[in-house]
N, C-alpha and C. Protein backbone atom coordinates (compact mmCIF):
# COMPACT_ATOMS: atom_id res chain seq x y z
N UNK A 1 141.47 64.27 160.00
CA UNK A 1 142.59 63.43 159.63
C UNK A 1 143.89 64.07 160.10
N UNK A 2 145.34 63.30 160.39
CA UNK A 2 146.18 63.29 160.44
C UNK A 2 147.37 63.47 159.48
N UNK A 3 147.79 64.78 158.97
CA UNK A 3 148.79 64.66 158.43
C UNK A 3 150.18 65.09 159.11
N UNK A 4 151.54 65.55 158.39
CA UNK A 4 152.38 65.80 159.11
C UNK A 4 151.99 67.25 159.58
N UNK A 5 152.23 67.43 161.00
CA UNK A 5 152.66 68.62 161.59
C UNK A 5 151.19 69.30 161.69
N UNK A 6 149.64 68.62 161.41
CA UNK A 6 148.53 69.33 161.09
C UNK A 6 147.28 68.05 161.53
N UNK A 7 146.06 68.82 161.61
CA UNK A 7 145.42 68.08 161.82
C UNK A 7 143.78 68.34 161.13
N UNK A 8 143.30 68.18 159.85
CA UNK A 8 142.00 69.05 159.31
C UNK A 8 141.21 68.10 159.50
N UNK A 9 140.35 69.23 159.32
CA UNK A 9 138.84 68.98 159.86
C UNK A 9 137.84 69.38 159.05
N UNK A 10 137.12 68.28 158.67
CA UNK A 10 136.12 69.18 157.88
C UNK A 10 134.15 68.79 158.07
N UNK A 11 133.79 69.56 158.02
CA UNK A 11 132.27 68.77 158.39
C UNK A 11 131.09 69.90 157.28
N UNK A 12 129.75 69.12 157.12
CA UNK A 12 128.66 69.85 156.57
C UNK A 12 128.16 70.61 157.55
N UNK A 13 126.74 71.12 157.17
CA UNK A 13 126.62 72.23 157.76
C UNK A 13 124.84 72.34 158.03
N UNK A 14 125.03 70.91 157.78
CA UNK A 14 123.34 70.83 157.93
C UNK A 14 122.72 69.80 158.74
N UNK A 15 121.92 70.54 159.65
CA UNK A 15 121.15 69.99 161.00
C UNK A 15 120.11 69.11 160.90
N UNK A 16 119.50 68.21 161.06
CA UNK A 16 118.35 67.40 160.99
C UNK A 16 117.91 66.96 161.87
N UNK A 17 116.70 67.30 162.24
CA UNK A 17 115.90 66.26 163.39
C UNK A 17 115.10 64.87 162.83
N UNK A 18 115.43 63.89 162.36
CA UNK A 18 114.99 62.60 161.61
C UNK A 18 114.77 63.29 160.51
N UNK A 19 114.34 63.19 159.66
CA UNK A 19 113.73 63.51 158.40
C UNK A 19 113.13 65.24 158.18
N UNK A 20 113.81 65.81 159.23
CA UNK A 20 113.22 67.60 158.99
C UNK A 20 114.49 68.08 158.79
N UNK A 21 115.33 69.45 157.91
CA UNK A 21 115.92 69.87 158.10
C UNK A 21 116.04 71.17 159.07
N UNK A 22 116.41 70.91 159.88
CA UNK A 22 115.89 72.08 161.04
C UNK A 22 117.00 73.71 160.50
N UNK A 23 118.57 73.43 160.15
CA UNK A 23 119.09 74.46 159.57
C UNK A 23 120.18 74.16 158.69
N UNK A 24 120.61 75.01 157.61
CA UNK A 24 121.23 74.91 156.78
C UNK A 24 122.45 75.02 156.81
N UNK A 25 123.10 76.11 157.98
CA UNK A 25 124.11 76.62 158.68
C UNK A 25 124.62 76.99 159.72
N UNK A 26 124.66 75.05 160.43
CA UNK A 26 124.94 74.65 161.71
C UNK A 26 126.19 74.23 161.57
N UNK A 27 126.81 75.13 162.61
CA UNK A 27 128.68 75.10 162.88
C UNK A 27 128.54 73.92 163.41
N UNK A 28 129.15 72.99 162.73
CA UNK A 28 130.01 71.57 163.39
C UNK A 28 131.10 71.89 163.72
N UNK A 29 132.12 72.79 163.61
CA UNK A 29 133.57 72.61 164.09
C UNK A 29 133.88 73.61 164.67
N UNK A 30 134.47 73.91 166.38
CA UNK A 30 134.55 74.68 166.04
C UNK A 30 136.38 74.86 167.09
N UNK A 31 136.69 75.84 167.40
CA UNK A 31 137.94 76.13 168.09
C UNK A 31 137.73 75.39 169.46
N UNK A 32 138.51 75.23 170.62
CA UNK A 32 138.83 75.36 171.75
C UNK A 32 139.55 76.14 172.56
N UNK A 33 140.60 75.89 171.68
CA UNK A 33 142.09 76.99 172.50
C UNK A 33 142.70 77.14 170.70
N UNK A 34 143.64 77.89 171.06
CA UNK A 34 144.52 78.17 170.10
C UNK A 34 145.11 76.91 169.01
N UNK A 35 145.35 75.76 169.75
CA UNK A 35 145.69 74.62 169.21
C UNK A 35 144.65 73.30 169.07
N UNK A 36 143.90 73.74 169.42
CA UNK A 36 142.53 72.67 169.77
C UNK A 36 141.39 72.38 168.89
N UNK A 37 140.54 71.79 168.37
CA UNK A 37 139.30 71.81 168.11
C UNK A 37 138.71 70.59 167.90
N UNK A 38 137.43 70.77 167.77
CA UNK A 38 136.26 69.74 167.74
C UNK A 38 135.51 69.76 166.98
N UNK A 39 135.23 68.58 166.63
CA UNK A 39 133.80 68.93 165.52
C UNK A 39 132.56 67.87 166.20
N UNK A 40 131.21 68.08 165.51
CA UNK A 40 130.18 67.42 166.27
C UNK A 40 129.29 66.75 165.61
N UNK A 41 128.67 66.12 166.36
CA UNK A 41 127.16 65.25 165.17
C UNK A 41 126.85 64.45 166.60
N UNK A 42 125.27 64.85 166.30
CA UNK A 42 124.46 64.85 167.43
C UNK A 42 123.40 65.78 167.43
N UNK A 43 123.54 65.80 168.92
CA UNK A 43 121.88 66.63 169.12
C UNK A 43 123.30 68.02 169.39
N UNK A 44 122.41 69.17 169.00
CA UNK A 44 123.23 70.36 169.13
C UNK A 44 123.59 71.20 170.45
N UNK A 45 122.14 71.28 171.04
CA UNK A 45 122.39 71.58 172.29
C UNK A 45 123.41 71.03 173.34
N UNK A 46 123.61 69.66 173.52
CA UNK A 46 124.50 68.70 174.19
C UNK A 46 125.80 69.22 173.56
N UNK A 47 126.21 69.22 172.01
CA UNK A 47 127.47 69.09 172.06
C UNK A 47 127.72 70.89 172.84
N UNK A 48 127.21 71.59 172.27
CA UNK A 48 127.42 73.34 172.63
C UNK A 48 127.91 73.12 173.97
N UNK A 49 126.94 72.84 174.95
CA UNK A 49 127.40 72.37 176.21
C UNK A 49 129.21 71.98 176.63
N UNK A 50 129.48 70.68 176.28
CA UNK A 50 130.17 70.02 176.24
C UNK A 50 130.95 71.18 175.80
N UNK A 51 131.04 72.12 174.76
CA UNK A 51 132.36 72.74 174.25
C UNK A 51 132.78 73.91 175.10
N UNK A 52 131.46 74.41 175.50
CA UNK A 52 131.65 75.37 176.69
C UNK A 52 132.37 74.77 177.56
N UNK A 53 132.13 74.07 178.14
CA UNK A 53 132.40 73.09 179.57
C UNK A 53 133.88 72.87 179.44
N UNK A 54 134.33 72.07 178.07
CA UNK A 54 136.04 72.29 177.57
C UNK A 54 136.82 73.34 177.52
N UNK A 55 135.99 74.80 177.24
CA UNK A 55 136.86 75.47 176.96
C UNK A 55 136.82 76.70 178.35
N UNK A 56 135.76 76.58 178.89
CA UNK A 56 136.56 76.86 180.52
C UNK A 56 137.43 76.38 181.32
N UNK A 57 137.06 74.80 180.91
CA UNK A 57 138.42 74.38 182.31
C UNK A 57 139.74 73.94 181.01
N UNK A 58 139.75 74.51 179.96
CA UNK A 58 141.55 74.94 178.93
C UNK A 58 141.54 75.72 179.19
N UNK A 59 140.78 76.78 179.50
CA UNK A 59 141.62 78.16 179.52
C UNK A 59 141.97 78.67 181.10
N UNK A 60 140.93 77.68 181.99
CA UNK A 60 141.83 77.69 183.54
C UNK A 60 143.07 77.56 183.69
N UNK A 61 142.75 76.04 182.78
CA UNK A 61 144.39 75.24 183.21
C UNK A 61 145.21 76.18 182.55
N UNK A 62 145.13 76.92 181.62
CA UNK A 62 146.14 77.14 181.26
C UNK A 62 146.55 78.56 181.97
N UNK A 63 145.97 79.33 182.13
CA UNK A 63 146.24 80.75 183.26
C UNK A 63 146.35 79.99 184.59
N UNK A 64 145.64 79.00 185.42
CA UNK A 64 146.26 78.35 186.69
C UNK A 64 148.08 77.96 186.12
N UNK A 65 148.45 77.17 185.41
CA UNK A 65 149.56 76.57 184.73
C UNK A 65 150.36 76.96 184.21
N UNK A 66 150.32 77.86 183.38
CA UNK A 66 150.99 78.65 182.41
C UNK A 66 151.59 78.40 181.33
N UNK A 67 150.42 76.59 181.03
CA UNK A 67 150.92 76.05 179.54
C UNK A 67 149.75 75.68 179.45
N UNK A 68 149.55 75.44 177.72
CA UNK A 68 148.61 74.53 177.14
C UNK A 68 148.59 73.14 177.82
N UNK A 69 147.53 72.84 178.22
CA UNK A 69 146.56 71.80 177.75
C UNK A 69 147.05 70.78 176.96
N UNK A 70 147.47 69.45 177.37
CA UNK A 70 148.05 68.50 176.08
C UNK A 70 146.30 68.05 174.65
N UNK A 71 147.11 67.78 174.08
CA UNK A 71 145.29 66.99 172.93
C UNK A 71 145.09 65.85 173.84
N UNK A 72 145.90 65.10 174.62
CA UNK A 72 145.57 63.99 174.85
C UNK A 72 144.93 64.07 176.21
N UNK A 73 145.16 65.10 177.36
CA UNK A 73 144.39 65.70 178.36
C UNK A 73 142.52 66.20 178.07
N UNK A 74 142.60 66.86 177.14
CA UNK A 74 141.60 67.50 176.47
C UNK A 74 140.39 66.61 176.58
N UNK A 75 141.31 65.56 175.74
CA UNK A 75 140.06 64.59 175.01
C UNK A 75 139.83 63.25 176.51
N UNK A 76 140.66 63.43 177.52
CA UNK A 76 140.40 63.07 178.57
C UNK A 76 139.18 63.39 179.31
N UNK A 77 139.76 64.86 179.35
CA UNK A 77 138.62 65.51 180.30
C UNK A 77 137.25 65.34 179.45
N UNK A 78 136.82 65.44 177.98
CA UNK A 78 135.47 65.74 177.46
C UNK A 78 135.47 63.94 178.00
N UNK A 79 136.22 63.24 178.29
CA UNK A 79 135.42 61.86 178.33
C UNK A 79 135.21 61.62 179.46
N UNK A 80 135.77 62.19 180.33
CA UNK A 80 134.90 62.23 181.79
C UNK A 80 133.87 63.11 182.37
N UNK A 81 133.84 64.09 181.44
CA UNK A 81 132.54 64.91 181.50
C UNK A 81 131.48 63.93 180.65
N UNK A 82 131.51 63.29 179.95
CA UNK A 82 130.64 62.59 179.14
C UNK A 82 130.14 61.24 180.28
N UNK A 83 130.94 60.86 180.39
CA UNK A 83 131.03 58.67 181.25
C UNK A 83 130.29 59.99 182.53
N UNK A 84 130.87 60.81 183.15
CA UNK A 84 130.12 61.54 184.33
C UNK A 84 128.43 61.82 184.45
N UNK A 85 128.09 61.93 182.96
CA UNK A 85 126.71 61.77 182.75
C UNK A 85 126.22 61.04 181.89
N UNK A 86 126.66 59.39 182.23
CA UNK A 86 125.81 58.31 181.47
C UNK A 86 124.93 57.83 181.52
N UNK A 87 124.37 58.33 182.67
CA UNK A 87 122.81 57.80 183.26
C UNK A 87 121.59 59.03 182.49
N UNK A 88 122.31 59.85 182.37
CA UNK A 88 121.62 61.14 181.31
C UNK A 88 122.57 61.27 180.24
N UNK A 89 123.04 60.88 179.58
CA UNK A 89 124.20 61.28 178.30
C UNK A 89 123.67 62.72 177.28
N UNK A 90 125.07 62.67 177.49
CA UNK A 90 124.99 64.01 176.13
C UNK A 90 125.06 62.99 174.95
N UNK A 91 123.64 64.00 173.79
CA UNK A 91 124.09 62.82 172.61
C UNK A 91 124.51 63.76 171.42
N UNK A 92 125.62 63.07 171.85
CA UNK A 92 126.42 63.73 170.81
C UNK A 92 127.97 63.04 170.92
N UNK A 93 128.80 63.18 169.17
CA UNK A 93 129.74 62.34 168.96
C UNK A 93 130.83 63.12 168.87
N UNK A 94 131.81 62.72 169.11
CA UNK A 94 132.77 64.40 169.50
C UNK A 94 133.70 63.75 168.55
N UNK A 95 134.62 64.56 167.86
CA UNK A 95 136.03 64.56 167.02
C UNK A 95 136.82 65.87 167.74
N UNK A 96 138.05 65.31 168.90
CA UNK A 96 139.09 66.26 169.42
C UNK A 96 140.10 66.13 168.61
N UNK A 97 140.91 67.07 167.86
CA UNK A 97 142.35 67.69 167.49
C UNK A 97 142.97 68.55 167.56
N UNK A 98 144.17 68.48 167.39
CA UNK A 98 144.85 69.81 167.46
C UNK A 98 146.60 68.74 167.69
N UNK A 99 147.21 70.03 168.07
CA UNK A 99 148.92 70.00 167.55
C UNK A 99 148.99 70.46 168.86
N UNK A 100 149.70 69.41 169.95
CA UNK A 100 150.89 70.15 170.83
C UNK A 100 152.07 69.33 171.01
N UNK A 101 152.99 69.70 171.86
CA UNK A 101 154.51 69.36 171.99
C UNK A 101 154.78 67.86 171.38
N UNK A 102 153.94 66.65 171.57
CA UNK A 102 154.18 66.00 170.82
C UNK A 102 154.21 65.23 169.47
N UNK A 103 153.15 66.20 168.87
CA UNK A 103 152.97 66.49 167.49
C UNK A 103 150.91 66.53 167.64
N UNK A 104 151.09 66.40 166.21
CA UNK A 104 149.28 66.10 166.02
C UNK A 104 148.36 64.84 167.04
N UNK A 105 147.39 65.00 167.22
CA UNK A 105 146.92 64.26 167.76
C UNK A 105 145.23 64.14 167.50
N UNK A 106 144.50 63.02 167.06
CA UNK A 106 143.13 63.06 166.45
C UNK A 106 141.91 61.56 167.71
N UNK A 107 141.46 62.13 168.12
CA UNK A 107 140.33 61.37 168.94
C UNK A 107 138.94 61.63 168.76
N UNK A 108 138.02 60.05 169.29
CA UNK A 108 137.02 60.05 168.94
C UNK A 108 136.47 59.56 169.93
N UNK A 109 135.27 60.00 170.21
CA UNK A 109 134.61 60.20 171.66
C UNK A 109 133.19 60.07 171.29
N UNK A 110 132.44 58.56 171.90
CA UNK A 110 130.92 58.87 171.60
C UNK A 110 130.42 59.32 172.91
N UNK A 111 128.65 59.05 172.84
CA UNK A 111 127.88 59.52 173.88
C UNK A 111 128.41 59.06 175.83
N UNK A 112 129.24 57.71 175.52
CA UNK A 112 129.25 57.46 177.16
C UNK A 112 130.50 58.07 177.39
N UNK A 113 131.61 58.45 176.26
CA UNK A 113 132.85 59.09 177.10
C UNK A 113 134.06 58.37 176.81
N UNK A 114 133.27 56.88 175.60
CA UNK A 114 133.99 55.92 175.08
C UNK A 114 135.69 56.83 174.46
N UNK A 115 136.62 56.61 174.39
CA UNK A 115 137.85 57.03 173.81
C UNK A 115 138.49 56.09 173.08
N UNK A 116 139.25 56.54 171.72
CA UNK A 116 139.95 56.42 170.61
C UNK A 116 140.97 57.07 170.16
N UNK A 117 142.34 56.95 170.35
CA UNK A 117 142.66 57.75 169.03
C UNK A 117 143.23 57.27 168.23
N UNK A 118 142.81 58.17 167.10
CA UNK A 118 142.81 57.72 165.72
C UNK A 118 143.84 58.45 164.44
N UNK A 119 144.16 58.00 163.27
CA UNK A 119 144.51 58.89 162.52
C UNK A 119 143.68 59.16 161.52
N UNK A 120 142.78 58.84 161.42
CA UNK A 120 141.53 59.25 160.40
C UNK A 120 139.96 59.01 160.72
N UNK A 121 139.30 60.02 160.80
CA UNK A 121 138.03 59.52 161.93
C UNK A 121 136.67 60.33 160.62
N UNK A 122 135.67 59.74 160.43
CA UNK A 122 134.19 60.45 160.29
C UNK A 122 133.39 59.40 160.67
N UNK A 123 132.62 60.76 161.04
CA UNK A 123 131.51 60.71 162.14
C UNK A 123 129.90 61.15 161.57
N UNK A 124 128.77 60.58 161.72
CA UNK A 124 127.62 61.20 161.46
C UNK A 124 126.87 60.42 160.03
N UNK A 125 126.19 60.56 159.60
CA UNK A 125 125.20 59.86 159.11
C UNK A 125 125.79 59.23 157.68
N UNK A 126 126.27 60.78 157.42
CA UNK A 126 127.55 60.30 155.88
C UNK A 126 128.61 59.65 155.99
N UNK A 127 129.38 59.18 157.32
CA UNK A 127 130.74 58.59 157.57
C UNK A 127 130.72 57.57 156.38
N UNK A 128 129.71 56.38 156.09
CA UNK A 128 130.33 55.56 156.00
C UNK A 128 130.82 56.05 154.34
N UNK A 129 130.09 56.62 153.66
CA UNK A 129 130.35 57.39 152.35
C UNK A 129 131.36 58.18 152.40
N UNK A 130 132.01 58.81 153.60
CA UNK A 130 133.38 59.28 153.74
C UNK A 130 134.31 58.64 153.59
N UNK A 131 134.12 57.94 154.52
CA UNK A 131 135.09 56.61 154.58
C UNK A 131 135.83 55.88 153.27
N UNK A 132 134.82 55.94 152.77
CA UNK A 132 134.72 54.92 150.95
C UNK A 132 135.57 55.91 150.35
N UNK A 133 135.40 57.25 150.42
CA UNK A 133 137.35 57.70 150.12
C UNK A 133 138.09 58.59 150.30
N UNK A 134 137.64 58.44 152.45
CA UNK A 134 139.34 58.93 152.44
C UNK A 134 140.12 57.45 152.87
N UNK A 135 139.48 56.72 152.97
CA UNK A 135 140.95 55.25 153.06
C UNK A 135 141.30 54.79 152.06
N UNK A 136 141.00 54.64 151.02
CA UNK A 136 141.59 54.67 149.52
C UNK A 136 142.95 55.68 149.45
N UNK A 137 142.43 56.95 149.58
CA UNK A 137 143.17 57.79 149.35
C UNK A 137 144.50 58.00 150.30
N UNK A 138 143.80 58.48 151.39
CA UNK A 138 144.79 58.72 152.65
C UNK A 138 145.83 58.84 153.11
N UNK A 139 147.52 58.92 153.19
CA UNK A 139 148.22 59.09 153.92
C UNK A 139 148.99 60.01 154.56
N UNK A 140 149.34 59.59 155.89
CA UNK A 140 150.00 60.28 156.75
C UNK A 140 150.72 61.31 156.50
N UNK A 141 151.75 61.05 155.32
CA UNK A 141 152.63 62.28 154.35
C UNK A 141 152.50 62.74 153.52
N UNK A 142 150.80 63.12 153.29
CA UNK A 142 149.96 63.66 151.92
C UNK A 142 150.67 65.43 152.66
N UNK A 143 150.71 66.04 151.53
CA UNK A 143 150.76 67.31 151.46
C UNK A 143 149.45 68.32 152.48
N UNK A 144 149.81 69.22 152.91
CA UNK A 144 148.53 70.05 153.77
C UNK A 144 147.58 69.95 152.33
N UNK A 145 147.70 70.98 151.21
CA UNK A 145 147.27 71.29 150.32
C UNK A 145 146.01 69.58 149.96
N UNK A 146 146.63 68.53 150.00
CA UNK A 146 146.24 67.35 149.45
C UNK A 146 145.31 67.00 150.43
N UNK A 147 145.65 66.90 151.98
CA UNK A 147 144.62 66.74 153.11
C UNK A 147 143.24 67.64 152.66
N UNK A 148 143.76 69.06 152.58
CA UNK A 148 142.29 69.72 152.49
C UNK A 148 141.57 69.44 151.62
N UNK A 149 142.47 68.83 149.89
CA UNK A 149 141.65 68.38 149.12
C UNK A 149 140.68 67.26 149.46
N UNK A 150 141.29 66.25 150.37
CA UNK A 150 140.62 65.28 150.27
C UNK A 150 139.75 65.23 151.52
N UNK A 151 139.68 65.97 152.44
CA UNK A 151 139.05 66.31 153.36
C UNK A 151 137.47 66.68 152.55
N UNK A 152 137.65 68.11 152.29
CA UNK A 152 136.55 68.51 151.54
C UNK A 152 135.73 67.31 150.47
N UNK A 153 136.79 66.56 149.67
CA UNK A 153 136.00 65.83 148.62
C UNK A 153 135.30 64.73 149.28
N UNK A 154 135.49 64.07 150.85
CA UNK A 154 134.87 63.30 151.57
C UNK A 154 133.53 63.65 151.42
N UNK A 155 133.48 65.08 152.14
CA UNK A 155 132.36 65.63 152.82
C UNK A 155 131.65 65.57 151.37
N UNK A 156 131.63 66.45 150.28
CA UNK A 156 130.80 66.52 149.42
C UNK A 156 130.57 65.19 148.60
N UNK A 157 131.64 64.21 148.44
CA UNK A 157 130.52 63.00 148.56
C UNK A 157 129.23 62.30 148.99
N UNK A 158 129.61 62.54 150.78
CA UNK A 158 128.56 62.23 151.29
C UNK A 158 127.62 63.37 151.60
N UNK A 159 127.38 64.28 151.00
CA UNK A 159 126.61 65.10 150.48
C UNK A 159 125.62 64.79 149.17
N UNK A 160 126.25 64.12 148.19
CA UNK A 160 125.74 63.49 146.80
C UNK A 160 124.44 62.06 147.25
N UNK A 161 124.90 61.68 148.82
CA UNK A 161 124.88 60.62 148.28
C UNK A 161 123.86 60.42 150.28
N UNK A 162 123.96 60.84 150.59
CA UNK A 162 123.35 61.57 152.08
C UNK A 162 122.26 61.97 152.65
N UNK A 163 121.56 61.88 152.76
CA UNK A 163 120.20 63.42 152.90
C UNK A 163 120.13 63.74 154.00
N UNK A 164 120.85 63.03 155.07
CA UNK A 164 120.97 64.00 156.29
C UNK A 164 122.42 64.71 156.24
N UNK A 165 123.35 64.77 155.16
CA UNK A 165 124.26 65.36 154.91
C UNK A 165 124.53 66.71 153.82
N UNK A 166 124.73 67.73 154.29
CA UNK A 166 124.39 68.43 153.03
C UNK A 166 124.81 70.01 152.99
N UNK A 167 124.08 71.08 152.30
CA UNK A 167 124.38 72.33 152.33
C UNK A 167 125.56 73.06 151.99
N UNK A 168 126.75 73.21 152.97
CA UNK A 168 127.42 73.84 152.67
C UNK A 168 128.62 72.59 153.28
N UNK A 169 129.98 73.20 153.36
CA UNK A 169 131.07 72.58 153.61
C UNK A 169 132.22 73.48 154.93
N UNK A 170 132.55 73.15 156.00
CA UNK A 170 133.47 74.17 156.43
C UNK A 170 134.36 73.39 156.84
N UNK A 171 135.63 73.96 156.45
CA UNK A 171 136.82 73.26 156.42
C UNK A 171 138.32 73.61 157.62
N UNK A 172 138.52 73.55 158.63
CA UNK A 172 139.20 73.85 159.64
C UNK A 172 140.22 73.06 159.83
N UNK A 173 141.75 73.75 160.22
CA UNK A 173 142.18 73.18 160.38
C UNK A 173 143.65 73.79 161.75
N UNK A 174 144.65 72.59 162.18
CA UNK A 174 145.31 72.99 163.52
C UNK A 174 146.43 72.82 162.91
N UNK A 175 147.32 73.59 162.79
CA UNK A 175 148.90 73.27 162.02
C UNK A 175 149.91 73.92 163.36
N UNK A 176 150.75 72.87 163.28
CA UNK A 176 151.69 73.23 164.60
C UNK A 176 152.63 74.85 164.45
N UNK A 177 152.80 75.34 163.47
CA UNK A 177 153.30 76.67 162.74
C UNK A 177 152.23 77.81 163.44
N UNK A 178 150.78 77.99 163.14
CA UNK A 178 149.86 78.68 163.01
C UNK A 178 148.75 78.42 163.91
N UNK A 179 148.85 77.16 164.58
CA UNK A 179 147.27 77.00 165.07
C UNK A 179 146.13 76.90 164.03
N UNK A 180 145.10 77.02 165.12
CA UNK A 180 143.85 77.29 164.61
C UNK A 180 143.48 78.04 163.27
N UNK A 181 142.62 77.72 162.40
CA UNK A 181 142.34 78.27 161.49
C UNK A 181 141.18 77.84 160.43
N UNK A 182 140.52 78.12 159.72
CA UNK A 182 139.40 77.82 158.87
C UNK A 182 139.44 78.58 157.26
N UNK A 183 139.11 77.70 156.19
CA UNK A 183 139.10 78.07 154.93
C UNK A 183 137.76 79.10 154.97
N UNK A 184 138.35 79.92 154.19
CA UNK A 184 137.51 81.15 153.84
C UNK A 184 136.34 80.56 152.58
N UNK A 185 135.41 81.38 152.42
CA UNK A 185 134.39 81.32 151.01
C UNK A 185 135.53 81.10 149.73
N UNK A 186 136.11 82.41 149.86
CA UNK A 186 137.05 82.47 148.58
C UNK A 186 137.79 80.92 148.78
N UNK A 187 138.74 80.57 149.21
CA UNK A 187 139.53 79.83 149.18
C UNK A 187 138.77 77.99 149.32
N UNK A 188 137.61 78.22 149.83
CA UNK A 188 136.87 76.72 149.85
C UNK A 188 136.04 76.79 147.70
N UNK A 189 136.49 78.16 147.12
CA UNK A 189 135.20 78.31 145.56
C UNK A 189 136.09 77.32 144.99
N UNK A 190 137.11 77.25 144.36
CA UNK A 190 137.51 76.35 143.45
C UNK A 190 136.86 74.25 143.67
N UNK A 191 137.16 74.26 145.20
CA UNK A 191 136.67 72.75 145.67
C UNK A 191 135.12 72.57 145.52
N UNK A 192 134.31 73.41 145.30
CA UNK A 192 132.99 73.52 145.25
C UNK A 192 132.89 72.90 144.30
N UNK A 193 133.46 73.88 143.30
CA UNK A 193 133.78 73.47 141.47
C UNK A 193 134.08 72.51 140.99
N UNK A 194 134.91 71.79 141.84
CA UNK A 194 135.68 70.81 141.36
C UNK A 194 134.46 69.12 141.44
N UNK A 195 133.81 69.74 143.11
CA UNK A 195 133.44 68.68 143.32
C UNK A 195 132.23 68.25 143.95
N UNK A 196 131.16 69.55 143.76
CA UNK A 196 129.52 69.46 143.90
C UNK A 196 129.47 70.20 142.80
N UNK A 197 130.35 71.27 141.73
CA UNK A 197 129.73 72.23 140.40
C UNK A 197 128.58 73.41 141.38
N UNK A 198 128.86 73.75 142.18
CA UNK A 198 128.23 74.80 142.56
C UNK A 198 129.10 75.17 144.06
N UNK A 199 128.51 76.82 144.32
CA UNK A 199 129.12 77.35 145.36
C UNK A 199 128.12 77.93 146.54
N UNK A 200 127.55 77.10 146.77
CA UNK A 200 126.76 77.87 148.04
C UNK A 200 127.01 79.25 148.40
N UNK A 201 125.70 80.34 148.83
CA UNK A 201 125.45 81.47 148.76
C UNK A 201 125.35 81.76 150.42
């Protein structure tokens, strides 16, 4: 989601091949560049790919250039690396964000390379149980503090309510001040509490 000056991210942490849980503590989100990131849902191998593939030609451009990478370039290029192999697709559903010169910026990218952007996006088996409340809730000039709340309380909804959604919670986020960054164990215990009553180990 989109708030002022920031852009969080939050996803579960648990992998499934149809009805198997294959792992418990599969990174959906992860960095690009300093100002960048992605999160995933899909097949795992494909997206890994795809993030590699992004974050060599950001960190070209940016030593060829000697600037960042716009969000809106970014999420260009993963969609022509994607539409580039639609006759074989990567399957996998991409969420690009991050903060540059012209503020936040949030896109959504499926398997052919399709493009969106958005100010509030979930993705993956639990979306539509996300959905149910962060658009209730939602706006643009919610507090950082209030985004992460309601970021997190998405996810562990559709955790309650999910079974290909589940495990743990990791919460990331791009603030134009700081960049890149991710909630710690300590700092994700109180939201646990609040809103599954337990803290994953």
């Amino acid at each position: 989601m989109i708030i002022k000056d920031a852009v969080i991210l939050a996803t579960d942490t648990r992998v499934t091949a149809g009805f198997f849980v294959a792992h418990r503590k599969g990174k959906k989100v992860h960095p690009l560049a300093g100002h960048a990131a992605i999160t995933i849902a899909g097949r795992v191998a494909d997206a890994q790919s795809l993030i590699e593939l992004l974050r060599a030609n950001i960190n070209y451009y940016q030593i060829t250039r000697g600037m960042k990478m716009s969000i809106p370039n970014i999420a260009r290029l993963a969609s022509s690396l994607m539409f580039g192999s639609r006759f074989f697709p990567y399957y996998a559903q991409l969420i690009i964000g991050g903060v540059d010169s012209e503020g936040p910026h949030l896109f959504n990218l499926d398997p052919f390379g399709s493009i969106t952007e958005e100010t509030l996006i979930a993705t993956g088996s639990g979306s539509p149980v996300a959905y149910g409340v962060l658009e209730p809730a939602y706006r643009r000039d919610m507090t950082f503090e209030d985004g992460i709340r309601l970021a997190f309380q998405a996810v562990a909804s559709s955790i309650k309510r999910d079974a290909g959604t589940g495990d743990s919670i990791d919460v990331a986020y791009v603030r134009k001040d700081t960049g890149y960054g991710e909630l710690s164990t300590g700092e994700k215990a109180p939201y646990y509490s609040q809103f599954l009553k337990y803290v994953p180990t």
